[in-house]
Protein backbone atom coordinates (compact mmCIF):
# COMPACT_ATOMS: atom_id res chain seq x y z
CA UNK A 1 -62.88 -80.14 -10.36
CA UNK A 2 -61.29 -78.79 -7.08
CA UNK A 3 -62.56 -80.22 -3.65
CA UNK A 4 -61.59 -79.59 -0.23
CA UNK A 5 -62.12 -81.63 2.47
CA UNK A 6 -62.13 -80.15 5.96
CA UNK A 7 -59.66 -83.09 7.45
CA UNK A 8 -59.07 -84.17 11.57
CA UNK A 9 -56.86 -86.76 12.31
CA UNK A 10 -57.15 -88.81 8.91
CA UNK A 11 -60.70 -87.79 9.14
CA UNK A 12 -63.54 -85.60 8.19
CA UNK A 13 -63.64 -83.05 10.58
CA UNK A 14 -66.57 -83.43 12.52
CA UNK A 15 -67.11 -79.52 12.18
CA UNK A 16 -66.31 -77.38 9.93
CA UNK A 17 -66.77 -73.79 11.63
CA UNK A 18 -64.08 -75.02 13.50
CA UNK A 19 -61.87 -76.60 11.67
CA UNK A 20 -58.42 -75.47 10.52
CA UNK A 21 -57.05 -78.54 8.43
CA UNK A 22 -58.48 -79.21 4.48
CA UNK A 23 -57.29 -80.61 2.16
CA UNK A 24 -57.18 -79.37 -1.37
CA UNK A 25 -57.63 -82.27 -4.14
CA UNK A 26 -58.23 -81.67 -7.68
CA UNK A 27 -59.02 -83.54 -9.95
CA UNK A 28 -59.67 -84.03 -13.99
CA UNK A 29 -62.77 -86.34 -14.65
CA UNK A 30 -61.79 -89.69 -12.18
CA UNK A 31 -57.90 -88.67 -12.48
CA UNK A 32 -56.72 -87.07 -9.38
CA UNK A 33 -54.00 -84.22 -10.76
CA UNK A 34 -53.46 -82.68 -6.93
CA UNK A 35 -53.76 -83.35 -3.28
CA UNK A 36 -52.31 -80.55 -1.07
CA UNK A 37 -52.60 -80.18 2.93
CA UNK A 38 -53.46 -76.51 3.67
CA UNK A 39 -54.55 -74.40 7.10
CA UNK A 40 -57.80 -73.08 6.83
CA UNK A 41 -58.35 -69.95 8.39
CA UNK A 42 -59.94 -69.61 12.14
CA UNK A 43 -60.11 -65.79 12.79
CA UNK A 44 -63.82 -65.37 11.05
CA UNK A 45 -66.26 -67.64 9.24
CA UNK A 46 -65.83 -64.42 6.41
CA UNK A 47 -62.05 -65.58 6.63
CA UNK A 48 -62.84 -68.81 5.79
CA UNK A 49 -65.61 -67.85 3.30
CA UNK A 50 -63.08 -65.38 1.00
CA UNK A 51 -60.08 -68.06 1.41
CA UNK A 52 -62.37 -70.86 -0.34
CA UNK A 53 -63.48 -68.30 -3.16
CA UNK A 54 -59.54 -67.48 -3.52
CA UNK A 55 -58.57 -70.89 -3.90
CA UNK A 56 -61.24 -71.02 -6.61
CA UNK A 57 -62.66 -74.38 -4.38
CA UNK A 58 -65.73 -75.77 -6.18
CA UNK A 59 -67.00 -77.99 -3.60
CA UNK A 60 -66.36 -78.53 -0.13
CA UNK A 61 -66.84 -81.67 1.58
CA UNK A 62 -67.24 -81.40 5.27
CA UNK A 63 -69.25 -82.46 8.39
CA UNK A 64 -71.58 -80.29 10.32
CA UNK A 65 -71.77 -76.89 9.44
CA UNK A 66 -73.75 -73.83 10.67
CA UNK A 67 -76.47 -72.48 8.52
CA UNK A 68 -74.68 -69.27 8.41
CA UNK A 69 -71.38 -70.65 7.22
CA UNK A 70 -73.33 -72.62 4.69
CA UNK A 71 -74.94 -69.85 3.30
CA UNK A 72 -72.18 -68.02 2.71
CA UNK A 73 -70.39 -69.92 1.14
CA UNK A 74 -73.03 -71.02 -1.41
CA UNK A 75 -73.36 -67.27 -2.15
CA UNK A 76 -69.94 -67.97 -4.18
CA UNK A 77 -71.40 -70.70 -5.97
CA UNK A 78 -69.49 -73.40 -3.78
CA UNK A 79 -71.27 -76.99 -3.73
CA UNK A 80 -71.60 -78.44 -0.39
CA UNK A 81 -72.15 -81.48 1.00
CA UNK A 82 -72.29 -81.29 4.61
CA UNK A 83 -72.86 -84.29 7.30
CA UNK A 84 -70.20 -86.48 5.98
CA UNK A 85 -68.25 -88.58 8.17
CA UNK A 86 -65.52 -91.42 7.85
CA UNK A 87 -62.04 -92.01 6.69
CA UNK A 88 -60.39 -89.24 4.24
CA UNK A 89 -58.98 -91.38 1.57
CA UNK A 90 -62.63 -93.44 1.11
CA UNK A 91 -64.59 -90.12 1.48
CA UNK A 92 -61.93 -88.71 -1.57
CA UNK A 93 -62.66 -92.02 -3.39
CA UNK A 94 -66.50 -91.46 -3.02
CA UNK A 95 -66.49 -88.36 -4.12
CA UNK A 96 -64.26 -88.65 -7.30
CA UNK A 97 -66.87 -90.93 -8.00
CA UNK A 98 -70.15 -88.60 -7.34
CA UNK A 99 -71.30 -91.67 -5.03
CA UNK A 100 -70.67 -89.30 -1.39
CA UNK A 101 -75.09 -89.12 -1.01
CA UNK A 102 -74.24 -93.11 0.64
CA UNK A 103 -76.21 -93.29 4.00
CA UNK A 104 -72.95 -94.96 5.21
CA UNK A 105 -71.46 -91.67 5.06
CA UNK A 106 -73.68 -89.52 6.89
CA UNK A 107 -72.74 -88.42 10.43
CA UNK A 108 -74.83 -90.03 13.06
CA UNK A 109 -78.36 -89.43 13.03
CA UNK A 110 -78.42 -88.06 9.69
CA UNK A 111 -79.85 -91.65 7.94
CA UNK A 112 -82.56 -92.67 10.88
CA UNK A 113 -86.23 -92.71 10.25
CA UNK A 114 -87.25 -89.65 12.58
CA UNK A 115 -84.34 -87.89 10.40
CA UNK A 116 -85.51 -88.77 7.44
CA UNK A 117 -89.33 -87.61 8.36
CA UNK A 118 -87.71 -84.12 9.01
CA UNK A 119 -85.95 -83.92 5.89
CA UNK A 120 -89.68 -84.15 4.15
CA UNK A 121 -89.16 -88.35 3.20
CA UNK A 122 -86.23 -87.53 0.82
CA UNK A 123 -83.93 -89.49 1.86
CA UNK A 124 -80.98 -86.86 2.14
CA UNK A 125 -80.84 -83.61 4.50
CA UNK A 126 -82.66 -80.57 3.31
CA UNK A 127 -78.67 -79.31 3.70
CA UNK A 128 -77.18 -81.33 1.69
CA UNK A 129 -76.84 -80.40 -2.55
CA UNK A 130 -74.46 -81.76 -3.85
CA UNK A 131 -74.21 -82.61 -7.89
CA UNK A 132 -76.77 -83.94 -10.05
């Protein structure tokens, strides 16, 4: 499994469309293999789009992203979880063990009540996939 994590300051970025640091971790069942620090791209969300598919990135861990972006990317068959905040290494650990859908996790106002009405009662964005 390859993941990359769009990173600020030791941190999930807190968006991705802007965001020029990821980093690339892969991984083979709950042993990480690779953890590389790469530039993402800034000229065009299409820049960004094409360098994820070229990096053959299965998911991408990230905070907010536009719809647009999000689309996109998905079109490639990219899993994304979107509104995730916190520290890099504990986000990493979360994820390696499929346990990143923790409310603690979510950016601000992504785990309140009125939040969780518009997201039709279930508990997790209408944005946010992830795996099964």
């Amino acid at each position: 499994m390859t993941g990359l994590f769009s990173e600020w300051n030791n941190r999930i970025a807190p968006v991705f469309d802007s965001g020029v640091n990821g980093l690339l971790i892969k991984t083979n069942g709950k042993k990480l293999i690779s953890r590389e620090k790469l530039k993402l791209p800034c000229s065009s969300f299409i820049g960004k789009v094409l360098f994820l598919k070229n990096i053959k990135v299965d998911e991408l861990i990230c905070g907010a992203i536009s719809a647009r972006i999000q689309y996109a990317i998905e079109s490639h068959n990219i899993i994304i979880y979107p509104f995730v905040c916190g520290e890099i290494n504990k986000i990493i650990e979360l994820w390696m063990d499929n346990e990143l859908e923790n409310k603690t996790y979510s950016m601000p106002g992504c785990n309140s009540e009125k939040h969780s009405e518009y997201c039709r009662g279930r508990n997790r964005c209408r944005r946010m996939y992830g795996r099964n």
